[in-house]
C-alpha atoms as a PDB file:
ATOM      1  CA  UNK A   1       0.000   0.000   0.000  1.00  0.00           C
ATOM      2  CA  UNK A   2       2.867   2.551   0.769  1.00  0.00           C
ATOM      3  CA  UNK A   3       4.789   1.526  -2.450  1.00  0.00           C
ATOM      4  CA  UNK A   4       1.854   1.885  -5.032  1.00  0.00           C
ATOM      5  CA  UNK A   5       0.446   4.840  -2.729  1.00  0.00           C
ATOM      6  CA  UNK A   6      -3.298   3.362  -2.024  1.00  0.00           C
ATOM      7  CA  UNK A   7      -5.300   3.215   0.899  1.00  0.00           C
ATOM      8  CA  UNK A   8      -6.960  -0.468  -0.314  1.00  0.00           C
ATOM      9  CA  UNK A   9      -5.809  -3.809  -0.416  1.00  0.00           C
ATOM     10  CA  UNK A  10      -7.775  -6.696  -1.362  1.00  0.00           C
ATOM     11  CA  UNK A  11      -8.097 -10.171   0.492  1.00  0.00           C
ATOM     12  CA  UNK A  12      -5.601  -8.563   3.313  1.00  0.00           C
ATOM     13  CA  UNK A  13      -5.266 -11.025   6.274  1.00  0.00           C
ATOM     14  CA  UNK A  14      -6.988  -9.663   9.155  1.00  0.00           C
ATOM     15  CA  UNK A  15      -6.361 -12.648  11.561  1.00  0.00           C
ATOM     16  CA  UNK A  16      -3.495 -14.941  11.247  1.00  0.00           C
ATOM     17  CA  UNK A  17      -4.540 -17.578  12.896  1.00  0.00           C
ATOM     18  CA  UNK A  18      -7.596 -17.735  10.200  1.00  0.00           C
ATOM     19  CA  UNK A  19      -6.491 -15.724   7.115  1.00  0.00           C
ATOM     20  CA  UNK A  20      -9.411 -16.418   4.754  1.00  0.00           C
ATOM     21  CA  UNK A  21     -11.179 -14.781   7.097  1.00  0.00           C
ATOM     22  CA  UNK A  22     -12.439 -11.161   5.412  1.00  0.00           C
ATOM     23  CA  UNK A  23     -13.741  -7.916   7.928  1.00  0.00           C
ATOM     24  CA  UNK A  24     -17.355  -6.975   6.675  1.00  0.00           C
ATOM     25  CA  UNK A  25     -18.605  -3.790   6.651  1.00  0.00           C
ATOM     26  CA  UNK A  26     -22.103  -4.042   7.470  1.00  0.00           C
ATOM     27  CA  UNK A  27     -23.149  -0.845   9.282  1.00  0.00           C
ATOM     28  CA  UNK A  28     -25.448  -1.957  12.525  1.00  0.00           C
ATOM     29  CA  UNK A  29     -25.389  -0.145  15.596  1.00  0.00           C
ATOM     30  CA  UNK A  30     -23.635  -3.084  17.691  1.00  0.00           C
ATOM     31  CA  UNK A  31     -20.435  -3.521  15.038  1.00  0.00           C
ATOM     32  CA  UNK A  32     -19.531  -1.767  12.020  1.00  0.00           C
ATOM     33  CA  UNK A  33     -17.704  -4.508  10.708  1.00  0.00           C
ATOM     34  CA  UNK A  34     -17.753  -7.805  11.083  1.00  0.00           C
ATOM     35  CA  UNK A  35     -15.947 -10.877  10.872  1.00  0.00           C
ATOM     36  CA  UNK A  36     -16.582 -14.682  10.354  1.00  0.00           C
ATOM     37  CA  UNK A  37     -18.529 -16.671   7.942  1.00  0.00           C
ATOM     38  CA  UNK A  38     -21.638 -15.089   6.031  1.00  0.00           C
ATOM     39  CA  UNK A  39     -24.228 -17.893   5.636  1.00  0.00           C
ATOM     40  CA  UNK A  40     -27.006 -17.767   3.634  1.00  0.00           C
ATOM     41  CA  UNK A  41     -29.600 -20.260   5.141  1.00  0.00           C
ATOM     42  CA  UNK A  42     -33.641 -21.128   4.438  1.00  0.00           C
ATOM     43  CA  UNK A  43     -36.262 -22.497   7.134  1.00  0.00           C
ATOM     44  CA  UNK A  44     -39.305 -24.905   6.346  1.00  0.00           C
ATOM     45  CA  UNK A  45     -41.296 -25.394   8.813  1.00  0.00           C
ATOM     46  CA  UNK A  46     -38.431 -25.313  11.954  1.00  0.00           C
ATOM     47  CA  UNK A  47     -35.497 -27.282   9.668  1.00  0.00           C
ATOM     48  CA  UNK A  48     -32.932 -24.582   8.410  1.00  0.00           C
ATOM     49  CA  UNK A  49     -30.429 -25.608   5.340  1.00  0.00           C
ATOM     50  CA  UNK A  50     -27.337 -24.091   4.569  1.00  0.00           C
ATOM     51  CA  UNK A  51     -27.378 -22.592   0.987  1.00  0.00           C
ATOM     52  CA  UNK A  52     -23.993 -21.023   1.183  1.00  0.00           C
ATOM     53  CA  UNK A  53     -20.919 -20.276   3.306  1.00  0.00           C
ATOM     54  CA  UNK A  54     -18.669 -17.322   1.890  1.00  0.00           C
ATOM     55  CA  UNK A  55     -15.876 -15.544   4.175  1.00  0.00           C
ATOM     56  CA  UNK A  56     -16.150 -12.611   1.356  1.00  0.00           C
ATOM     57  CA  UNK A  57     -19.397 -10.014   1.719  1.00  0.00           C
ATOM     58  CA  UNK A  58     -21.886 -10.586  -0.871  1.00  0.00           C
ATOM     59  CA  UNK A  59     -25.745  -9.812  -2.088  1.00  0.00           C
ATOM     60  CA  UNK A  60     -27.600 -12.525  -0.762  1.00  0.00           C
ATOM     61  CA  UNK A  61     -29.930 -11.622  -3.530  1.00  0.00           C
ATOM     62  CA  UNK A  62     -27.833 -13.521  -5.836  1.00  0.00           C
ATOM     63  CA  UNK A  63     -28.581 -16.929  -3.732  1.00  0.00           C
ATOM     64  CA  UNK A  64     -32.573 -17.077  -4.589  1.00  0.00           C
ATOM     65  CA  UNK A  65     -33.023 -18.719  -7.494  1.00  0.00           C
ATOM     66  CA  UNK A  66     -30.458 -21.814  -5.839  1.00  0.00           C
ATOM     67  CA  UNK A  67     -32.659 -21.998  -2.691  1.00  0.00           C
ATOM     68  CA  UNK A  68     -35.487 -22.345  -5.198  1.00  0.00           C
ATOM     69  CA  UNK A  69     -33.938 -24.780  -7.328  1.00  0.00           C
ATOM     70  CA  UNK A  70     -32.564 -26.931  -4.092  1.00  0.00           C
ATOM     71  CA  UNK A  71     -35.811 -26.551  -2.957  1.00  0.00           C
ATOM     72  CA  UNK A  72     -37.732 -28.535  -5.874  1.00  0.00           C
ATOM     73  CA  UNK A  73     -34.832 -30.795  -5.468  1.00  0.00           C
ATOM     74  CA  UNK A  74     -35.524 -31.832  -1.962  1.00  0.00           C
ATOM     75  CA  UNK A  75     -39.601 -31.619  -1.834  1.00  0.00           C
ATOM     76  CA  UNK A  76     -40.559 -32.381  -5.681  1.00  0.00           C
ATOM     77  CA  UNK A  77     -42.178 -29.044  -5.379  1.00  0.00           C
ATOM     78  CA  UNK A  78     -42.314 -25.292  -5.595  1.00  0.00           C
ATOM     79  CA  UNK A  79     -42.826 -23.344  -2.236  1.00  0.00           C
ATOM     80  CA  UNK A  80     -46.175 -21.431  -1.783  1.00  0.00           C
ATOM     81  CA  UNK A  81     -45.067 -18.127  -0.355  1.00  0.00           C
ATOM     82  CA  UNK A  82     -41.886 -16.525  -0.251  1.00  0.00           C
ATOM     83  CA  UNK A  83     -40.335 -14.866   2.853  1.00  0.00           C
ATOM     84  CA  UNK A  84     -37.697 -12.770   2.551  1.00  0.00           C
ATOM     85  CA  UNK A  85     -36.120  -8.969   3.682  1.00  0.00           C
ATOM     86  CA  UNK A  86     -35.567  -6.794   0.895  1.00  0.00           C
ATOM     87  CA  UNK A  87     -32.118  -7.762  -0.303  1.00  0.00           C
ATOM     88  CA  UNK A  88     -33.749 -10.264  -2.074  1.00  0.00           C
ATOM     89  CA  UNK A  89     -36.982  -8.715  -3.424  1.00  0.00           C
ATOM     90  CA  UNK A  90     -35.642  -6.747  -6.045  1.00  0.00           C
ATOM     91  CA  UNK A  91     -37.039  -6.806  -9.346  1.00  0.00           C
ATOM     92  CA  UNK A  92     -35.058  -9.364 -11.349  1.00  0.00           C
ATOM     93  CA  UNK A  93     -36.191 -11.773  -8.346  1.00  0.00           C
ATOM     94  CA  UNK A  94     -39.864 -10.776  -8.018  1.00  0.00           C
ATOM     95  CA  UNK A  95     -40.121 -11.688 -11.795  1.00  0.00           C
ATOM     96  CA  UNK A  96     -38.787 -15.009 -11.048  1.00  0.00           C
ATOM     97  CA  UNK A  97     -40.814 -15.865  -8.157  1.00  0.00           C
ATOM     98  CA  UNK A  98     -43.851 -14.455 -10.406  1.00  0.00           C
ATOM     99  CA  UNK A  99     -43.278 -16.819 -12.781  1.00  0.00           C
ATOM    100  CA  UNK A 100     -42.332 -19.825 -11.082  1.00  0.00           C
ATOM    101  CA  UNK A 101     -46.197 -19.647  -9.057  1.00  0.00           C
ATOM    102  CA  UNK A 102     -44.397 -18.407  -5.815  1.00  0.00           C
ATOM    103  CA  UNK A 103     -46.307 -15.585  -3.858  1.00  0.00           C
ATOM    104  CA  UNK A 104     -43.723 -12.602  -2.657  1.00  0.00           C
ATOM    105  CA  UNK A 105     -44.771 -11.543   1.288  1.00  0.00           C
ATOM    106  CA  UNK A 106     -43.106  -8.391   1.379  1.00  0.00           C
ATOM    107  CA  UNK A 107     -43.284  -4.752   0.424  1.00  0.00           C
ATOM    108  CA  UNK A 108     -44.450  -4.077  -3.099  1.00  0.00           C
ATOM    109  CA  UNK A 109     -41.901  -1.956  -4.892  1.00  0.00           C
ATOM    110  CA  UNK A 110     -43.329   1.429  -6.115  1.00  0.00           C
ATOM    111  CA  UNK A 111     -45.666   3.640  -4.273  1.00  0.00           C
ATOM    112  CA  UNK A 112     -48.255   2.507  -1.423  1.00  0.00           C
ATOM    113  CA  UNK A 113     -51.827   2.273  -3.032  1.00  0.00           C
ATOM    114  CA  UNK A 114     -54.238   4.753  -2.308  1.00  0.00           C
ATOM    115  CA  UNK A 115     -56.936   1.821  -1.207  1.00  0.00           C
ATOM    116  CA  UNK A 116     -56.048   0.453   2.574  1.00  0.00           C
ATOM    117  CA  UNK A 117     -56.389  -3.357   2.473  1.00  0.00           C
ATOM    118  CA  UNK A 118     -59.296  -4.703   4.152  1.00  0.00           C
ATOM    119  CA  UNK A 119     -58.848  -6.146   7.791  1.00  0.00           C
ATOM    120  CA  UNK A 120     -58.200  -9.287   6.607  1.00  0.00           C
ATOM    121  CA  UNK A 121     -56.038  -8.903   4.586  1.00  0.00           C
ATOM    122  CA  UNK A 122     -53.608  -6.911   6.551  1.00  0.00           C
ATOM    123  CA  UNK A 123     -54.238  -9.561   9.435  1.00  0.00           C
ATOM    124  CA  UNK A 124     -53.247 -11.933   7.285  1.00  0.00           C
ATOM    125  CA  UNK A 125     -49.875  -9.711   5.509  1.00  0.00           C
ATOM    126  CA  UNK A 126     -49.026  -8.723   9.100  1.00  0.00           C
ATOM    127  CA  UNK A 127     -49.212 -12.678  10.194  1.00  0.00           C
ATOM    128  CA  UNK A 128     -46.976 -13.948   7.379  1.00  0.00           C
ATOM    129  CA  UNK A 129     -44.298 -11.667   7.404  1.00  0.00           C
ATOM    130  CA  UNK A 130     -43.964 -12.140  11.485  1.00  0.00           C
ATOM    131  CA  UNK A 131     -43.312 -15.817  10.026  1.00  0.00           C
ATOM    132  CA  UNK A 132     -39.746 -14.385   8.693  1.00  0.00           C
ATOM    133  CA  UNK A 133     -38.481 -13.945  12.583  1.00  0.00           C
ATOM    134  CA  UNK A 134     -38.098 -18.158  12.715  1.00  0.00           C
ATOM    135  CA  UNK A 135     -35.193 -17.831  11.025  1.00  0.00           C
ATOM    136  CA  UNK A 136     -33.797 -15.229  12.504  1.00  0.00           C
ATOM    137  CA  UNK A 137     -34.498 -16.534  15.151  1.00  0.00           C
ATOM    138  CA  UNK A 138     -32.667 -20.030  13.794  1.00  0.00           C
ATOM    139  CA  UNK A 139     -29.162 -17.648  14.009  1.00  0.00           C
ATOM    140  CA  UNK A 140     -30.091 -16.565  17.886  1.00  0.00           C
ATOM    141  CA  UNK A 141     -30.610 -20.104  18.179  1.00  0.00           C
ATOM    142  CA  UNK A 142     -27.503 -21.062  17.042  1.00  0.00           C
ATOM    143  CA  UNK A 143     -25.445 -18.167  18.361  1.00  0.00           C
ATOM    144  CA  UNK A 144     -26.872 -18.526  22.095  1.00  0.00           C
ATOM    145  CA  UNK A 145     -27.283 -22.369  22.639  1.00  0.00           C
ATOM    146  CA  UNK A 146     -24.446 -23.862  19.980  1.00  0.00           C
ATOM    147  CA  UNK A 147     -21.872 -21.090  19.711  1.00  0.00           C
ATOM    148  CA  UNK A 148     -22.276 -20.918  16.169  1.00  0.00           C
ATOM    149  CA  UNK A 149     -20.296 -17.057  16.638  1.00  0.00           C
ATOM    150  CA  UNK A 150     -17.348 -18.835  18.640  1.00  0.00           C
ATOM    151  CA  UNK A 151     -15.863 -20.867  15.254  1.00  0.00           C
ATOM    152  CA  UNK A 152     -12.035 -21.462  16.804  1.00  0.00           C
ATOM    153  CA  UNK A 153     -11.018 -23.905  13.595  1.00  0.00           C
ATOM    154  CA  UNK A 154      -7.891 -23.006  11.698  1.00  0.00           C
ATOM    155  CA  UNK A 155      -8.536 -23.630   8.600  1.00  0.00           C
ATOM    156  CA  UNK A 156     -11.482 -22.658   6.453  1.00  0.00           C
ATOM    157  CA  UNK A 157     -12.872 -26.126   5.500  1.00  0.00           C
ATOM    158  CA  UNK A 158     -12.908 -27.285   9.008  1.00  0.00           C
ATOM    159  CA  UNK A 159     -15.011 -24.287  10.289  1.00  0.00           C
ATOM    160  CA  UNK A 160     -17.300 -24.795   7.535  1.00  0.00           C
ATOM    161  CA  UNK A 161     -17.989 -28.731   8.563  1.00  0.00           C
ATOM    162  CA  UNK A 162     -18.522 -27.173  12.122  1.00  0.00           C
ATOM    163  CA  UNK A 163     -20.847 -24.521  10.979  1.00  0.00           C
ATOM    164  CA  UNK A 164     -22.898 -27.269   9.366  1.00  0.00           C
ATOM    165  CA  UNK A 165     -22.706 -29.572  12.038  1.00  0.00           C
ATOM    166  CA  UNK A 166     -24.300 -26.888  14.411  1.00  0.00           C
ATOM    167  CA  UNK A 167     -27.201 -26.933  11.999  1.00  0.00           C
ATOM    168  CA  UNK A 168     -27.321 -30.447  11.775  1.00  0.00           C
ATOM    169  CA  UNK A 169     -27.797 -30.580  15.521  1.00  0.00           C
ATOM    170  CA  UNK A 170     -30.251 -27.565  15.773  1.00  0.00           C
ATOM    171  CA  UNK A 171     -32.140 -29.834  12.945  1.00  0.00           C
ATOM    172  CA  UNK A 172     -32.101 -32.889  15.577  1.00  0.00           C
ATOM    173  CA  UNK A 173     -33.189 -30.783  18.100  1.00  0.00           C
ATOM    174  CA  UNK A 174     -36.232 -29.805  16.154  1.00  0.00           C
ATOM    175  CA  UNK A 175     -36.730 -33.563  14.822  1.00  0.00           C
ATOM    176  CA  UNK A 176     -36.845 -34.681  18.332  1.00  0.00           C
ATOM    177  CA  UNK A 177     -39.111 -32.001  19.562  1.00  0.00           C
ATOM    178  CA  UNK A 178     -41.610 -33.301  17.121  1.00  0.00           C
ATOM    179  CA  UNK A 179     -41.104 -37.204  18.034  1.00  0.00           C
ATOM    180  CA  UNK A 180     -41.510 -36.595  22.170  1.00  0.00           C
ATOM    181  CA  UNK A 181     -44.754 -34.574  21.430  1.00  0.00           C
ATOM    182  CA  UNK A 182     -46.005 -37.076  18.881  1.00  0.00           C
ATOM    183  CA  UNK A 183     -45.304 -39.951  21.474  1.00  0.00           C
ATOM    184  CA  UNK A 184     -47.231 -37.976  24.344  1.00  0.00           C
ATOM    185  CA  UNK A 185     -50.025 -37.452  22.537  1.00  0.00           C
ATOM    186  CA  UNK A 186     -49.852 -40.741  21.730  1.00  0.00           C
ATOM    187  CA  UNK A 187     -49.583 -42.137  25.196  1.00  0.00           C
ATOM    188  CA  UNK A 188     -52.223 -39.761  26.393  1.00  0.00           C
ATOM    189  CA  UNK A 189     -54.524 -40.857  23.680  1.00  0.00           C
ATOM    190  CA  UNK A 190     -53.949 -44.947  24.578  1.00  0.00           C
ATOM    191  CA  UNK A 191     -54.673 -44.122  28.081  1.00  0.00           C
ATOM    192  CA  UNK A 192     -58.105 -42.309  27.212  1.00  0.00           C
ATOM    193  CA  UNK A 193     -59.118 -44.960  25.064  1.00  0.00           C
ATOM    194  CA  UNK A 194     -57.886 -47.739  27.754  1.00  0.00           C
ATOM    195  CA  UNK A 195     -60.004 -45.700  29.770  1.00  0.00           C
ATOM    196  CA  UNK A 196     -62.655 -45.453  27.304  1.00  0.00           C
ATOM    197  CA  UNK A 197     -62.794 -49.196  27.081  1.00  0.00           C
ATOM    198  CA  UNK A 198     -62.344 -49.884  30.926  1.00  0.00           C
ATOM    199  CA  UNK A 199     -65.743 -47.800  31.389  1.00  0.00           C
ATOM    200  CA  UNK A 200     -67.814 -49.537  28.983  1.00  0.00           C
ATOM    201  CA  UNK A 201     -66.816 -53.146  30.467  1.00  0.00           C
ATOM    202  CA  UNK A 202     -67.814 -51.867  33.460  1.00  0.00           C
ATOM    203  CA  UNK A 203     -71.115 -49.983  31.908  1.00  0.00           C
ATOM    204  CA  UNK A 204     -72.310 -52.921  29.630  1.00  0.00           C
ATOM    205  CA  UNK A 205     -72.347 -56.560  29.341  1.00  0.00           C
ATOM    206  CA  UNK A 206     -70.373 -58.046  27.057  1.00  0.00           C
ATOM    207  CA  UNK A 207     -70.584 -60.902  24.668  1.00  0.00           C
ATOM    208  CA  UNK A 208     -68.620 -63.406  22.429  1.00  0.00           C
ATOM    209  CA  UNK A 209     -69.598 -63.829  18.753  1.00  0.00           C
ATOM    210  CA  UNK A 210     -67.568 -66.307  16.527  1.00  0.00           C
ATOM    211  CA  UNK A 211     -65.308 -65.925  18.897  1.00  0.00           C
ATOM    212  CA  UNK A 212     -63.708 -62.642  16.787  1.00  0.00           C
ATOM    213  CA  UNK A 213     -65.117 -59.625  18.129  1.00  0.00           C
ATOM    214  CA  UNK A 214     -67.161 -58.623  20.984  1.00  0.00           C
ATOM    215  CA  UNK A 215     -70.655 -56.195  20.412  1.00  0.00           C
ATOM    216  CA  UNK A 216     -72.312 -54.989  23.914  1.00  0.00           C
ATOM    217  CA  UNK A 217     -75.517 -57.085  24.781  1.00  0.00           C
END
């Protein structure tokens, strides 16, 4: 920088005991810059998938159409809604999404109509985009419970296998959140129909027939 008299210098190491790692300048009140891994994730219904690691800033606009595409991939389908901040609502992706079936839950580009939306419909606008904080939520998740901000790997394809193993975990977590409530409901509905069954013997009078099935008398 002093010999060709510039105040820039590309892919600089900032850390030498992780050089591909890159400062980002992202301009929120906590840090101006930041450093680490910028991952580009998607959420269905509580399971998050990594779409891409990069140690370099980038738009995350540019990652849509492969979540879409991996998407189809893994559920034979095309999402119904899309939800998304407004890095990746910009024109060239709303005419995708259009296309492809997918509704946009976001603001409209251009100016605010001059009609209000009926109740409804803003009940229902206001509901879907609050479904957006799940996966920010996924990154407090991660951050908080699995130290997915305290990466300590050296080298760069080592902290991307633990990045992804964090969200493997998180997905576990999820998976066996689902199987615990499914088995409690389904204990609790053997013991009401044990109970059910218990009530009737005691109720009715039962008989044999063929000896297959019983039928109250």
């Amino acid at each position: 920088m002093c010999r060709n008299k510039i105040h820039k210098c590309n892919d600089r190491i900032v850390n030498i005991y992780q050089p591909y790692v890159r400062p980002m300048v992202r301009g929120k009140d906590s840090a101006d810059v930041e450093f680490g891994a910028k991952n580009n994730i998607s959420e269905v219904e509580g399971f998050v998938r990594c779409n891409h690691i990069g140690w370099n800033n980038y738009d995350e606009g540019d990652d849509l159409k492969n979540q879409v595409e991996d998407f189809i991939k893994l559920y034979g389908c095309y999402p119904e809604l899309f939800l998304g901040d407004s890095r990746y609502l910009n024109r060239e992706n709303r005419q995708y999404l259009k296309e492809k079936g997918i509704r946009v839950v976001g603001k409209p580009l251009g100016r605010p109509p001059k009609q209000a939306l009926p109740g409804y419909r803003k009940y229902k606008t206001r509901k879907e985009q609050k479904m957006r904080n799940h996966v920010e939520g996924k990154f407090g998740q991660g951050k908080n419970g699995y130290n997915l901000n305290q990466i300590r790997a050296r080298r760069q394809d080592t902290s991307e296998s633990w990045i992804s193993a964090i969200l493997f975990v998180m997905n576990l977590t999820k998976l066996m959140k689902i199987v615990v409530g499914y088995g409690n409901f389904l204990i609790l509905f053997v013991r009401r129909y044990l109970r059910t069954i218990f009530s009737l013997e005691v109720k009715y009078d039962w008989i044999q027939v063929d000896n297959k099935r019983l039928v109250p008398a």
